[in-house]
PDB file of N, CA and C in Angstrom:
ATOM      1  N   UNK A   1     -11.417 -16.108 -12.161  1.00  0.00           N
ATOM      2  CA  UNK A   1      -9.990 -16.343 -12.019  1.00  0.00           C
ATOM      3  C   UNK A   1      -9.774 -17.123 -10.721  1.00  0.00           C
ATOM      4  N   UNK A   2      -8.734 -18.080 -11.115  1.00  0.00           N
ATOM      5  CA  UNK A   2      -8.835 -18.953  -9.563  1.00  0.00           C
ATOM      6  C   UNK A   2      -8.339 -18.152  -8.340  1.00  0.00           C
ATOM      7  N   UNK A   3      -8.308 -18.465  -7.403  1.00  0.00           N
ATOM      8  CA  UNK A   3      -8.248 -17.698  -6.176  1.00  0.00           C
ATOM      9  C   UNK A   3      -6.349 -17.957  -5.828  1.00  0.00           C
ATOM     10  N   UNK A   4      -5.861 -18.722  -6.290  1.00  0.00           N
ATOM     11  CA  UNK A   4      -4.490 -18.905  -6.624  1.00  0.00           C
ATOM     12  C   UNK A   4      -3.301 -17.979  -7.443  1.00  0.00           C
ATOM     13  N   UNK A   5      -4.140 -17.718  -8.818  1.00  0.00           N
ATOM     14  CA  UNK A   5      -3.440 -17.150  -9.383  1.00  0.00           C
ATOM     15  C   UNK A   5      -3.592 -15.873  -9.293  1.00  0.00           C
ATOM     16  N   UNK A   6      -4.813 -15.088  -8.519  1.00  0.00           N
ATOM     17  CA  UNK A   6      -5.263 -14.149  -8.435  1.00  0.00           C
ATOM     18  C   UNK A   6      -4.099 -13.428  -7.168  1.00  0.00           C
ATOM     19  N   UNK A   7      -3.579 -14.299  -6.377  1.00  0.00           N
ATOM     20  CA  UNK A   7      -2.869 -14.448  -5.183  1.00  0.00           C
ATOM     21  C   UNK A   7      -1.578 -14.018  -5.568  1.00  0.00           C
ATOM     22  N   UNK A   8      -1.299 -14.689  -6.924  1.00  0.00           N
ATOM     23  CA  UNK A   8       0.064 -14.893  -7.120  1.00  0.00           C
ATOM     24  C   UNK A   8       0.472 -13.392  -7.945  1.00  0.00           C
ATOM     25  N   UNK A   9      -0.939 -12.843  -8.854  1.00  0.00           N
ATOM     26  CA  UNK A   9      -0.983 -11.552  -9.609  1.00  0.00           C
ATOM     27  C   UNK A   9      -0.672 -10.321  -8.710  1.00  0.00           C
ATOM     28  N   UNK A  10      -1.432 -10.827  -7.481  1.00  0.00           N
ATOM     29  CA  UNK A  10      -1.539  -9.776  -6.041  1.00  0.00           C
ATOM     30  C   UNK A  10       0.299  -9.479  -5.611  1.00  0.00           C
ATOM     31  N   UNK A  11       0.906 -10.778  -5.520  1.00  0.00           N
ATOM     32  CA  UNK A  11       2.010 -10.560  -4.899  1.00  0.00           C
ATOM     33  C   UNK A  11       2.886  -9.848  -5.821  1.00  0.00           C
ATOM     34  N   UNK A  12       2.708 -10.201  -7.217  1.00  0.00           N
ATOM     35  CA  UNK A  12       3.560  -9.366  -7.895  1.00  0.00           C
ATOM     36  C   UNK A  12       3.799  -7.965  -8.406  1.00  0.00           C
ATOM     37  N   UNK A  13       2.131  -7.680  -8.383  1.00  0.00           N
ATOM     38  CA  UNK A  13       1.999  -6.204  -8.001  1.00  0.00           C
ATOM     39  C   UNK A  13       2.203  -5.367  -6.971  1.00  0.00           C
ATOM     40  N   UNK A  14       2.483  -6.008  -5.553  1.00  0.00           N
ATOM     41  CA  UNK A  14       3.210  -5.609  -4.201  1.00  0.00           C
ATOM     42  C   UNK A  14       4.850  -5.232  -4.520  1.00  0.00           C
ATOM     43  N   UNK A  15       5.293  -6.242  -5.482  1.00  0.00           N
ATOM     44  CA  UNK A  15       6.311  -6.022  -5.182  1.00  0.00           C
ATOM     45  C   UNK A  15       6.969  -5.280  -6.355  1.00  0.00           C
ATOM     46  N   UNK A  16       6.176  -4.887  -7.730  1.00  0.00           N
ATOM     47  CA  UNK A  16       6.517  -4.056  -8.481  1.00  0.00           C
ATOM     48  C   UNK A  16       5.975  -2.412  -7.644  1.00  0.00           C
ATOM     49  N   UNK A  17       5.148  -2.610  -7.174  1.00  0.00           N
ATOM     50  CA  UNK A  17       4.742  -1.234  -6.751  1.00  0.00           C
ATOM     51  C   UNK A  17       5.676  -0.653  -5.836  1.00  0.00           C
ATOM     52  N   UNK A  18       6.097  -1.327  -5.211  1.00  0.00           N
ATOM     53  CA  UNK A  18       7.259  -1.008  -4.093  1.00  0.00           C
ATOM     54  C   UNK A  18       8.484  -0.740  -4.756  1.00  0.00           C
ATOM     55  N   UNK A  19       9.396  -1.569  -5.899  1.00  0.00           N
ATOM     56  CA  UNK A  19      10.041  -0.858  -6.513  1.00  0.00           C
ATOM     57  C   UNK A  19       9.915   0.266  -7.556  1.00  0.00           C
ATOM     58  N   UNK A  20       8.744   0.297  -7.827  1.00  0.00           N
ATOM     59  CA  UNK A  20       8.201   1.805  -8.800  1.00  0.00           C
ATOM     60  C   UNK A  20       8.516   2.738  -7.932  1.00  0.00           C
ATOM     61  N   UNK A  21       8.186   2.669  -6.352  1.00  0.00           N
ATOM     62  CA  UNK A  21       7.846   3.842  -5.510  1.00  0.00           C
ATOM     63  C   UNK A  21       9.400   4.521  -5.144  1.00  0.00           C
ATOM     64  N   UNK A  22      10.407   3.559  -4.956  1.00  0.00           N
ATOM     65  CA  UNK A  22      11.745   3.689  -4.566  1.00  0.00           C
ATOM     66  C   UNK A  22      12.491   3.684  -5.779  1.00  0.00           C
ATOM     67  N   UNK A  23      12.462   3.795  -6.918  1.00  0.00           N
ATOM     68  CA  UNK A  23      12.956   3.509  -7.882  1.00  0.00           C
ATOM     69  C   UNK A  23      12.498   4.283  -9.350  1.00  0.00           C
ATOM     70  N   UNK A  24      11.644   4.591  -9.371  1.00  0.00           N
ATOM     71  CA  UNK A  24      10.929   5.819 -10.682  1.00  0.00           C
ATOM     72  C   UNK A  24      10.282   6.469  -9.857  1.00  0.00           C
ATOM     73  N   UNK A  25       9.560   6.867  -8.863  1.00  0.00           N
ATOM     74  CA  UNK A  25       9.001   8.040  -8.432  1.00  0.00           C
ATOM     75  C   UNK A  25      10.333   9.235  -8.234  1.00  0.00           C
ATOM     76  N   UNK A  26      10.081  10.777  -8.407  1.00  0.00           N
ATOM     77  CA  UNK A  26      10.743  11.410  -8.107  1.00  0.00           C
ATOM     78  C   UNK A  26      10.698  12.162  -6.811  1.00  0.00           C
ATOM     79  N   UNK A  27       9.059  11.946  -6.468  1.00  0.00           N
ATOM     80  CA  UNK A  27       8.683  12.737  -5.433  1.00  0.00           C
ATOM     81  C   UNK A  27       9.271  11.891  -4.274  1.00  0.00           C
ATOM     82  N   UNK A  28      10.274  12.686  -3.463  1.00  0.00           N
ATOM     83  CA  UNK A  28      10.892  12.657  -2.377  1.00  0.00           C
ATOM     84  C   UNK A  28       9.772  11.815  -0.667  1.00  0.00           C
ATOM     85  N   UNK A  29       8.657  12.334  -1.067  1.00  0.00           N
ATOM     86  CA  UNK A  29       7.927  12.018   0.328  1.00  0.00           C
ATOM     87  C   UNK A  29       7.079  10.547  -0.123  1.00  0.00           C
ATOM     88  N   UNK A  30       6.887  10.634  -1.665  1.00  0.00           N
ATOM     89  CA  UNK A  30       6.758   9.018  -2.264  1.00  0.00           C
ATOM     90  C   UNK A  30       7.532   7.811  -1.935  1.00  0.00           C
ATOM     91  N   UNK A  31       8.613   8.250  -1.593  1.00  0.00           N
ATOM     92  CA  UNK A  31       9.797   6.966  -1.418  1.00  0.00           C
ATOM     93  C   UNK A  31      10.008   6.787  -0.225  1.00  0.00           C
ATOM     94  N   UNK A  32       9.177   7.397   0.472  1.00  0.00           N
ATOM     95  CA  UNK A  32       8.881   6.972   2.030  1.00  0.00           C
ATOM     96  C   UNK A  32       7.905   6.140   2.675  1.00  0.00           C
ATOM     97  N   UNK A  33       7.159   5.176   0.934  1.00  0.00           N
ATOM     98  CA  UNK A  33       5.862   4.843   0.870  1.00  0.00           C
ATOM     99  C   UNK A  33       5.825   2.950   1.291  1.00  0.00           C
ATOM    100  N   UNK A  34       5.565   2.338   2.024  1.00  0.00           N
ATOM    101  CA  UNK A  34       5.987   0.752   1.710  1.00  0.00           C
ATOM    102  C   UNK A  34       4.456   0.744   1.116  1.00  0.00           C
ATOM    103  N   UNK A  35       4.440  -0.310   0.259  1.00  0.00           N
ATOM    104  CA  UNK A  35       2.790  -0.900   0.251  1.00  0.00           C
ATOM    105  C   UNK A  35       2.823  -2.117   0.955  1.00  0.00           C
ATOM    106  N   UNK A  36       1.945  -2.614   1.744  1.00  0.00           N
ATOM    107  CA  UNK A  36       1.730  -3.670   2.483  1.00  0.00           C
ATOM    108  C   UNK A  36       0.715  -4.111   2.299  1.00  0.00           C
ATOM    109  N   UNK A  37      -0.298  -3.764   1.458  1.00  0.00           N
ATOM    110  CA  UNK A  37      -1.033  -5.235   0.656  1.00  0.00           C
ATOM    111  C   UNK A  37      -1.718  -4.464  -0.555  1.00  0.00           C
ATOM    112  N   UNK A  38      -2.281  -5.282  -1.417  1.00  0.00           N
ATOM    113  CA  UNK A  38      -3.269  -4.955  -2.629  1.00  0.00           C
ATOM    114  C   UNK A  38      -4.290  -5.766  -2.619  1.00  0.00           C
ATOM    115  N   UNK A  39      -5.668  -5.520  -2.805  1.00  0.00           N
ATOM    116  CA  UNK A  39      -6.921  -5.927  -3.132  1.00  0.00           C
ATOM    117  C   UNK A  39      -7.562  -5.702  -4.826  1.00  0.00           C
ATOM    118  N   UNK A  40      -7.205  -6.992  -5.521  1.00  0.00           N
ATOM    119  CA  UNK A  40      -7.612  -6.805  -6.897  1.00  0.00           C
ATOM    120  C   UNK A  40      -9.148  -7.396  -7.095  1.00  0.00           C
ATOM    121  N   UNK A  41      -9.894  -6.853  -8.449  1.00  0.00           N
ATOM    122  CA  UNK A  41     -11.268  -7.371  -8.370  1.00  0.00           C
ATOM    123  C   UNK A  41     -10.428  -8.908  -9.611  1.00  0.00           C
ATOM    124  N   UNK A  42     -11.722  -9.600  -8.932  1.00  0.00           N
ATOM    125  CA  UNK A  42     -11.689 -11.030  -9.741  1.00  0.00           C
ATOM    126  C   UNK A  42     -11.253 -10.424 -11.490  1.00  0.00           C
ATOM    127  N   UNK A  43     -11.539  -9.658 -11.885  1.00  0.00           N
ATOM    128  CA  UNK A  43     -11.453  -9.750 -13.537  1.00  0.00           C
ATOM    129  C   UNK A  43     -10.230  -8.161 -13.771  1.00  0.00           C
ATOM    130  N   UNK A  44      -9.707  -7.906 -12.815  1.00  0.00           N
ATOM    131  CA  UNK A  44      -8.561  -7.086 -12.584  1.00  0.00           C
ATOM    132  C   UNK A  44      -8.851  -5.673 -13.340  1.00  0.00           C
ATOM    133  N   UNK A  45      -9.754  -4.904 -12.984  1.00  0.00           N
ATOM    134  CA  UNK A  45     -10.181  -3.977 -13.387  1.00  0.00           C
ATOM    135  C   UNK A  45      -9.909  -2.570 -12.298  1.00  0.00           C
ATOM    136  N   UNK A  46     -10.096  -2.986 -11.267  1.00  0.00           N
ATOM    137  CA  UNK A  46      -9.618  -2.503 -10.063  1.00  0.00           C
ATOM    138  C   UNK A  46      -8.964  -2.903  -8.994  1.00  0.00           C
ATOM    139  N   UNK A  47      -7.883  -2.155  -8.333  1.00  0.00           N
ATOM    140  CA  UNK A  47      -6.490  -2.559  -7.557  1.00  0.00           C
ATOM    141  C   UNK A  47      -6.779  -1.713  -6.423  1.00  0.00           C
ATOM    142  N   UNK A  48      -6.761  -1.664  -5.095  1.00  0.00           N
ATOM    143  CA  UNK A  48      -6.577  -1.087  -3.976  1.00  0.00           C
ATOM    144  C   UNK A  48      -5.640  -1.593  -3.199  1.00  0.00           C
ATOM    145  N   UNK A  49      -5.055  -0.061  -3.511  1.00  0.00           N
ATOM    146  CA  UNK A  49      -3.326  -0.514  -2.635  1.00  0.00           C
ATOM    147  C   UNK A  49      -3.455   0.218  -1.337  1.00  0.00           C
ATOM    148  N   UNK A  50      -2.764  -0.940  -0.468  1.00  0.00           N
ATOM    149  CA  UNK A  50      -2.788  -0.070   1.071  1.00  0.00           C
ATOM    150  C   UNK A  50      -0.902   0.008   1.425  1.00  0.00           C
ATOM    151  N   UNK A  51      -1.227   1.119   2.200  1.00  0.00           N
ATOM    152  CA  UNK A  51       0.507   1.555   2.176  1.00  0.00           C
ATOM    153  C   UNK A  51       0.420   2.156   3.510  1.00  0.00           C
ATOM    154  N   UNK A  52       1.612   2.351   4.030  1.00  0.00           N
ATOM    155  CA  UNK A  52       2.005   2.905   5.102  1.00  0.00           C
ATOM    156  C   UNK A  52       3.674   3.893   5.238  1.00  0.00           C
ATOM    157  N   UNK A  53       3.696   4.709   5.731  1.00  0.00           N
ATOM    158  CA  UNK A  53       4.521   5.608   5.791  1.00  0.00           C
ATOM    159  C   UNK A  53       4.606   6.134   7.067  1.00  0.00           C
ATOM    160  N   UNK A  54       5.852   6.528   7.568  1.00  0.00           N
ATOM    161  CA  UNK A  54       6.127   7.383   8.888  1.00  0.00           C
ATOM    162  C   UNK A  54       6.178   8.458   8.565  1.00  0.00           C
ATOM    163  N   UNK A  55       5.640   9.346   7.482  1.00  0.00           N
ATOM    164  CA  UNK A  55       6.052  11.132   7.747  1.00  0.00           C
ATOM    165  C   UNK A  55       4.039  11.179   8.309  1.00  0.00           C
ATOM    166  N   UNK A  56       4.118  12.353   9.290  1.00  0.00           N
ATOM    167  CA  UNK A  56       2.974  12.660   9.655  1.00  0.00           C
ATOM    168  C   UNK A  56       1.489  12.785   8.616  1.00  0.00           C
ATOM    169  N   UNK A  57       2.119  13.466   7.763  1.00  0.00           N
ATOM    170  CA  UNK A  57       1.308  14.115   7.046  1.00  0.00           C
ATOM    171  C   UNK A  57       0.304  13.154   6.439  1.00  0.00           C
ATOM    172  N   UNK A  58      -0.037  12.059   6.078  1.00  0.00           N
ATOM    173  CA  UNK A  58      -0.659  10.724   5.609  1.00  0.00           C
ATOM    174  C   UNK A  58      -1.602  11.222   4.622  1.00  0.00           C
ATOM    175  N   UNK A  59      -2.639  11.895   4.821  1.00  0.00           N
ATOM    176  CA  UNK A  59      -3.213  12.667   3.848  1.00  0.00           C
ATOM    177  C   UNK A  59      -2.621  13.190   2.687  1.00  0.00           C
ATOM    178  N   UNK A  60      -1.923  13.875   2.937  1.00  0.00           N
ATOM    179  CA  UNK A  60      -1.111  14.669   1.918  1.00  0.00           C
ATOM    180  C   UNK A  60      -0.476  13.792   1.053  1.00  0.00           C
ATOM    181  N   UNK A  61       0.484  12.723   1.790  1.00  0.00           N
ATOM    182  CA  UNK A  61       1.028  11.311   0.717  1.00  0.00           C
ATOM    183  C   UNK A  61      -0.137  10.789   0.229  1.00  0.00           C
ATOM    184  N   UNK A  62      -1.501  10.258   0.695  1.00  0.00           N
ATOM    185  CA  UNK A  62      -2.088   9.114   0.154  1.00  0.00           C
ATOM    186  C   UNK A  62      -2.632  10.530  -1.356  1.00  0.00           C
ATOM    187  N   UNK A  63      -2.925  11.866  -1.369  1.00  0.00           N
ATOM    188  CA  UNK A  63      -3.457  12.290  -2.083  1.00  0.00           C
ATOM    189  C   UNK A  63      -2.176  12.355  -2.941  1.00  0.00           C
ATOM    190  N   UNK A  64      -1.546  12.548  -3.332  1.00  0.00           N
ATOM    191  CA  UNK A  64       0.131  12.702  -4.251  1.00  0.00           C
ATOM    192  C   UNK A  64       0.154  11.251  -4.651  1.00  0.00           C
ATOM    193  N   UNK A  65      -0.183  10.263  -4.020  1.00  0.00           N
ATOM    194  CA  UNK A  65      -0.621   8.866  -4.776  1.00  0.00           C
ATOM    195  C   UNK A  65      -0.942   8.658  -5.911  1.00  0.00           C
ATOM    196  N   UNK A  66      -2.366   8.784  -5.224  1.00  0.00           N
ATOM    197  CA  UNK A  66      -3.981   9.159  -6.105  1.00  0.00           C
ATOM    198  C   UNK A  66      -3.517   9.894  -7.093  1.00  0.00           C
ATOM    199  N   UNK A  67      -2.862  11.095  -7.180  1.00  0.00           N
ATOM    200  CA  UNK A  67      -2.261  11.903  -8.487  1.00  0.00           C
ATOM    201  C   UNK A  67      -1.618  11.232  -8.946  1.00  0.00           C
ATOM    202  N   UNK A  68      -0.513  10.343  -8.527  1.00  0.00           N
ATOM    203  CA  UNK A  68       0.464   9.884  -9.520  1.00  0.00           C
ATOM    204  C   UNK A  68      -0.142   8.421  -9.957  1.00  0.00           C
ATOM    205  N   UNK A  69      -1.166   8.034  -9.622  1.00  0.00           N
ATOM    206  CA  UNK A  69      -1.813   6.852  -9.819  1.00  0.00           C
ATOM    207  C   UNK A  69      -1.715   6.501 -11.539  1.00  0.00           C
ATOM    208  N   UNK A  70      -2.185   7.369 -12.206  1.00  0.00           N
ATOM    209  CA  UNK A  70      -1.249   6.854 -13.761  1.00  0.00           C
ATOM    210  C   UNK A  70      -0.032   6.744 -14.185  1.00  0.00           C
ATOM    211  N   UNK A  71       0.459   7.431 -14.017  1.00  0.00           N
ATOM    212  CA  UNK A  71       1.839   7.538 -13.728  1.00  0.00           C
ATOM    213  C   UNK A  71       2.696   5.476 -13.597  1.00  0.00           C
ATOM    214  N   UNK A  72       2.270   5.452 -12.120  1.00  0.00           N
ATOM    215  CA  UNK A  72       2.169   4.348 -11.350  1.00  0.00           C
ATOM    216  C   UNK A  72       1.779   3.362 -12.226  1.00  0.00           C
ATOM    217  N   UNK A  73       0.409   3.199 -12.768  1.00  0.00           N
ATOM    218  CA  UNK A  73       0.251   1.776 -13.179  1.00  0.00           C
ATOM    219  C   UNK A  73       0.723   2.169 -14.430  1.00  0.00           C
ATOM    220  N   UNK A  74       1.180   3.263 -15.535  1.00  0.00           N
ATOM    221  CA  UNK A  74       1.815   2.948 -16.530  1.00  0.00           C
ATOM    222  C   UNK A  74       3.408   2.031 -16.014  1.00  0.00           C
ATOM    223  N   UNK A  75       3.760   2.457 -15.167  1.00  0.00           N
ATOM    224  CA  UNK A  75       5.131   1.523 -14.994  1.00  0.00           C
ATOM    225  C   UNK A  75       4.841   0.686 -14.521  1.00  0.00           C
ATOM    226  N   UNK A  76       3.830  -0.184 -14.020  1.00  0.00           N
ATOM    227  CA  UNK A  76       3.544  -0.945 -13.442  1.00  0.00           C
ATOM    228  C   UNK A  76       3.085  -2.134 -14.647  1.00  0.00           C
ATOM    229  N   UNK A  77       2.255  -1.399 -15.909  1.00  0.00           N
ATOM    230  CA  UNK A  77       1.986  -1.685 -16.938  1.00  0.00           C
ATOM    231  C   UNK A  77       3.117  -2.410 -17.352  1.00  0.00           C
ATOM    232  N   UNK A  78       4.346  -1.964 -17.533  1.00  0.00           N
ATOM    233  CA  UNK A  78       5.492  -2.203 -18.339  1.00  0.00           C
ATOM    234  C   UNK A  78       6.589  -2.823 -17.852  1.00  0.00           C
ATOM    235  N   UNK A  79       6.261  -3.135 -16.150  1.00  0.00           N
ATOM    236  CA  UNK A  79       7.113  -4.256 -15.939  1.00  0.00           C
ATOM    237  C   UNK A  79       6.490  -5.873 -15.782  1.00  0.00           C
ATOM    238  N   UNK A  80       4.744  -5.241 -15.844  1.00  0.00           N
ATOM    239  CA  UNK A  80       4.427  -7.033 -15.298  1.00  0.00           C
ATOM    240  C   UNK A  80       3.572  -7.083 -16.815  1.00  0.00           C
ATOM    241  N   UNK A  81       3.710  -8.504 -17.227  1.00  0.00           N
ATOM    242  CA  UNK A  81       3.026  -9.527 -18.425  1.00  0.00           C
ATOM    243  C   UNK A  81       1.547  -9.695 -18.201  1.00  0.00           C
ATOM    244  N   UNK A  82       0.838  -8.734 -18.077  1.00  0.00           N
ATOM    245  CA  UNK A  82      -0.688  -9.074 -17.682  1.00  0.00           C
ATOM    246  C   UNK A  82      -1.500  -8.212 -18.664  1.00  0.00           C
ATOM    247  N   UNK A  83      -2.596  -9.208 -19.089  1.00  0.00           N
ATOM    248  CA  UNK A  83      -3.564  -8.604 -20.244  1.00  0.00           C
ATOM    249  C   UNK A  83      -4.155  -7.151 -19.974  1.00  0.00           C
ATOM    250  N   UNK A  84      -4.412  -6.875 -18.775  1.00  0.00           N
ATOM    251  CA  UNK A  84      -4.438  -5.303 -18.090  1.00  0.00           C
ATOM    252  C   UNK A  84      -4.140  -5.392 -17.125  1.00  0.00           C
ATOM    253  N   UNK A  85      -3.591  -4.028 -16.738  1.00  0.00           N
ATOM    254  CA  UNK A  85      -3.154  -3.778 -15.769  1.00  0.00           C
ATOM    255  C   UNK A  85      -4.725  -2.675 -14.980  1.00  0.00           C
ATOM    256  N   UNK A  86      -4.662  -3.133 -13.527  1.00  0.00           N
ATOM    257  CA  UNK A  86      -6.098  -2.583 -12.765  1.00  0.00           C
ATOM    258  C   UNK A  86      -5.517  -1.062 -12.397  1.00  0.00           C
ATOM    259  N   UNK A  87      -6.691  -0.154 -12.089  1.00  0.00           N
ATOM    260  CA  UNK A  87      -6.823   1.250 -12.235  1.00  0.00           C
ATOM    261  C   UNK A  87      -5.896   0.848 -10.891  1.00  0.00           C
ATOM    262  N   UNK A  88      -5.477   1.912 -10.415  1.00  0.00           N
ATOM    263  CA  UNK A  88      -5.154   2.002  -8.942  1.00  0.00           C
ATOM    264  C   UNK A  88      -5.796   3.275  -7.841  1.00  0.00           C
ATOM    265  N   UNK A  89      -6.038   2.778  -6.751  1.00  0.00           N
ATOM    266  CA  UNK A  89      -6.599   3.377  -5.641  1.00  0.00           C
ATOM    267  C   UNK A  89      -5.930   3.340  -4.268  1.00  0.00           C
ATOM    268  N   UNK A  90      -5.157   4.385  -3.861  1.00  0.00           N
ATOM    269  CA  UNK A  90      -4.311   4.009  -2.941  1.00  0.00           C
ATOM    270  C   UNK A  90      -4.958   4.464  -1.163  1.00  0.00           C
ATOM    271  N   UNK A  91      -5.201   3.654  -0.610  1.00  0.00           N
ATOM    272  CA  UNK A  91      -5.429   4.208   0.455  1.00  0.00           C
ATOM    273  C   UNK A  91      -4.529   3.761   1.909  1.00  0.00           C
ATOM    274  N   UNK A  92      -4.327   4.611   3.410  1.00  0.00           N
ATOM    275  CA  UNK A  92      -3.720   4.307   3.806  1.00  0.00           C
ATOM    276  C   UNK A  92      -3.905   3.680   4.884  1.00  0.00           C
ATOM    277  N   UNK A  93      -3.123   2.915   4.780  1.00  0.00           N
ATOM    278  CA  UNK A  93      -3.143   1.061   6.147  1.00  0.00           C
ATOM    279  C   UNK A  93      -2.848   2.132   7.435  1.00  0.00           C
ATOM    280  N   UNK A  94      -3.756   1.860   7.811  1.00  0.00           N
ATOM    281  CA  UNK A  94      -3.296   2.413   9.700  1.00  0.00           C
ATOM    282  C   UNK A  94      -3.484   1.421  10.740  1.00  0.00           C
ATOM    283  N   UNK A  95      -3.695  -0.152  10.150  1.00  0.00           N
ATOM    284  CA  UNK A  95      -3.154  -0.974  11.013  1.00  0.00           C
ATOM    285  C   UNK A  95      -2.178  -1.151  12.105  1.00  0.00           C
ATOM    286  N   UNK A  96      -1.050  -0.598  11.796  1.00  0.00           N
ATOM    287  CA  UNK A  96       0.101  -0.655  12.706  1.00  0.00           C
ATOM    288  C   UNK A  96      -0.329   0.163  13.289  1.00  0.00           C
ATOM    289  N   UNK A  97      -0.667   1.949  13.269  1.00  0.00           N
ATOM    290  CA  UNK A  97      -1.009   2.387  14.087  1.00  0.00           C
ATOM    291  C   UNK A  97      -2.162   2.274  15.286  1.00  0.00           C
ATOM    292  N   UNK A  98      -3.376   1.527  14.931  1.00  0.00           N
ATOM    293  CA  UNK A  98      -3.877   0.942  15.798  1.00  0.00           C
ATOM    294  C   UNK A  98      -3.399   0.351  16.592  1.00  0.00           C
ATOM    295  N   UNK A  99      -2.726  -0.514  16.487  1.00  0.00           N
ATOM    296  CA  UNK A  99      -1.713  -1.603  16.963  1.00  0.00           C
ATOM    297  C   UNK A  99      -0.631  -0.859  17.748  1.00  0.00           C
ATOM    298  N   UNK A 100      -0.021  -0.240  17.633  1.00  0.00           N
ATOM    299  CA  UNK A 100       0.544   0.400  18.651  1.00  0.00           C
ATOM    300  C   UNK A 100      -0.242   1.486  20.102  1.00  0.00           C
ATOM    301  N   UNK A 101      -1.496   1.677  19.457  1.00  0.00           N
ATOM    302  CA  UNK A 101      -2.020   2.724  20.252  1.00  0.00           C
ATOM    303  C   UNK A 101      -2.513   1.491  21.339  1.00  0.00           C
ATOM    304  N   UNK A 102      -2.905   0.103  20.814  1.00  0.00           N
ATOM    305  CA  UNK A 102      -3.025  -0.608  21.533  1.00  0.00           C
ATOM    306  C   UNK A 102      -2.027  -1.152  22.971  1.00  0.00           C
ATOM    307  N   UNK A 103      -1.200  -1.741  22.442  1.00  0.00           N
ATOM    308  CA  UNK A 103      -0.060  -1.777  23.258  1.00  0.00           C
ATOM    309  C   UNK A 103      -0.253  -0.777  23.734  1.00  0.00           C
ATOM    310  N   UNK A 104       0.230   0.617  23.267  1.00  0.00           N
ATOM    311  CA  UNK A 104      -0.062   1.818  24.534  1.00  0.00           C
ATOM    312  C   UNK A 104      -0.990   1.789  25.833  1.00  0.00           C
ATOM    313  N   UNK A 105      -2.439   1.167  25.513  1.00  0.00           N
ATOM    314  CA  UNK A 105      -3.571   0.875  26.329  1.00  0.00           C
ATOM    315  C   UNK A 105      -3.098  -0.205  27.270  1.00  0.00           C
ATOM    316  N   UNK A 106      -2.173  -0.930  26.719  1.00  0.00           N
ATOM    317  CA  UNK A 106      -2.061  -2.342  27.078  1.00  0.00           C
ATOM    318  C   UNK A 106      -1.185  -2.210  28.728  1.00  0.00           C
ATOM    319  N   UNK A 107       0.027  -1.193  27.786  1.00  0.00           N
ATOM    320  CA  UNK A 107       1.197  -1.170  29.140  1.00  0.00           C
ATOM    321  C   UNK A 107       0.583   0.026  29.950  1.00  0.00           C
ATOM    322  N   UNK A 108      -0.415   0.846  29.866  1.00  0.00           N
ATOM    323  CA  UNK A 108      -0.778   1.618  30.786  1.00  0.00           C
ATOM    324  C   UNK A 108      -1.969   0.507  31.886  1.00  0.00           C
ATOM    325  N   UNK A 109      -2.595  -0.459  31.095  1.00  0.00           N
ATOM    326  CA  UNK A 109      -3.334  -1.121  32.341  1.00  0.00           C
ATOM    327  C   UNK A 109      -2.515  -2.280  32.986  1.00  0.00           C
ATOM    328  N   UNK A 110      -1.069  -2.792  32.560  1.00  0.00           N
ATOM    329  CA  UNK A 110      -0.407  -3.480  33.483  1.00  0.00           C
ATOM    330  C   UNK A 110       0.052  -2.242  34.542  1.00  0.00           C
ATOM    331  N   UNK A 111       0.459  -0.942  34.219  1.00  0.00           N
ATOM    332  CA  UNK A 111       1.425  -0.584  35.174  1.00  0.00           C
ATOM    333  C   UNK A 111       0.539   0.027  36.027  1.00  0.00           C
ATOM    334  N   UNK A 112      -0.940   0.386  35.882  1.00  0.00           N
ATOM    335  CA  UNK A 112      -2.268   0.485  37.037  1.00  0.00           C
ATOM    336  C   UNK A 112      -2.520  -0.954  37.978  1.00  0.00           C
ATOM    337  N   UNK A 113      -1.900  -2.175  37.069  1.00  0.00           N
ATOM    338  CA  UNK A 113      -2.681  -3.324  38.119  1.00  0.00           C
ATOM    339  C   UNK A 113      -1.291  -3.461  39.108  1.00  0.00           C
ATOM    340  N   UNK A 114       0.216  -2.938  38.832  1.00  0.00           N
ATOM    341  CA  UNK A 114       1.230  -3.454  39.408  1.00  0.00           C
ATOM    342  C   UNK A 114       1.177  -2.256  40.795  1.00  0.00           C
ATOM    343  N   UNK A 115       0.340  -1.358  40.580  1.00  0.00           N
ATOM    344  CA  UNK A 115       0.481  -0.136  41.570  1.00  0.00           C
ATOM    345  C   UNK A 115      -0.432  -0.550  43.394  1.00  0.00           C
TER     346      UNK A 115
END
């Protein structure tokens, strides 16, 4: 599959998954879920979704995922036009949180060099 359309399959599953999550999930701590990217295999058999959320618990959401993961790609099934739809695997982006712990590191060694 070209690396184009594979791109273009990617974005549209970002953005159905995000309205599945806010929009047919019932579970309350689900709709606290953004996804911020997907990794599909070339022949769309498998989907790894990365997501991020502010309630502490991260574990507990990414596993309530993983459970509702059929659930999920049946509606996911039924809003996008694709010969299959890929299993889903949700795991969670802690990018940002790196990224902030950074900055944290960051403004503690300016305010040691200003002393």
């Amino acid at each position: 599959m070209s690396s184009f359309k594979l791109k273009r399959i990617t974005s549209m599953i970002i953005q159905e998954l995000n309205r599945i999550l806010t929009e047919e999930v019932r579970d309350d701590m689900l709709k606290n879920v953004s996804v911020t990217d997907v990794t599909v295999d070339n022949d769309l058999t498998f989907a790894t979704v990365y997501f991020m959320t502010r309630l502490e618990d991260t574990k507990t959401v990414e596993e309530k995922l993983n459970n509702a993961a059929s659930f999920i790609r049946y509606n996911l099934a039924n809003s996008l036009d694709l010969r299959s739809t890929p299993e889903l695997r949700f795991v969670y982006d802690d990018s940002i949180d790196k990224g902030e712990r950074i900055d944290e590191i960051l403004e503690k060694v300016e305010t040691k060099e200003e002393e």
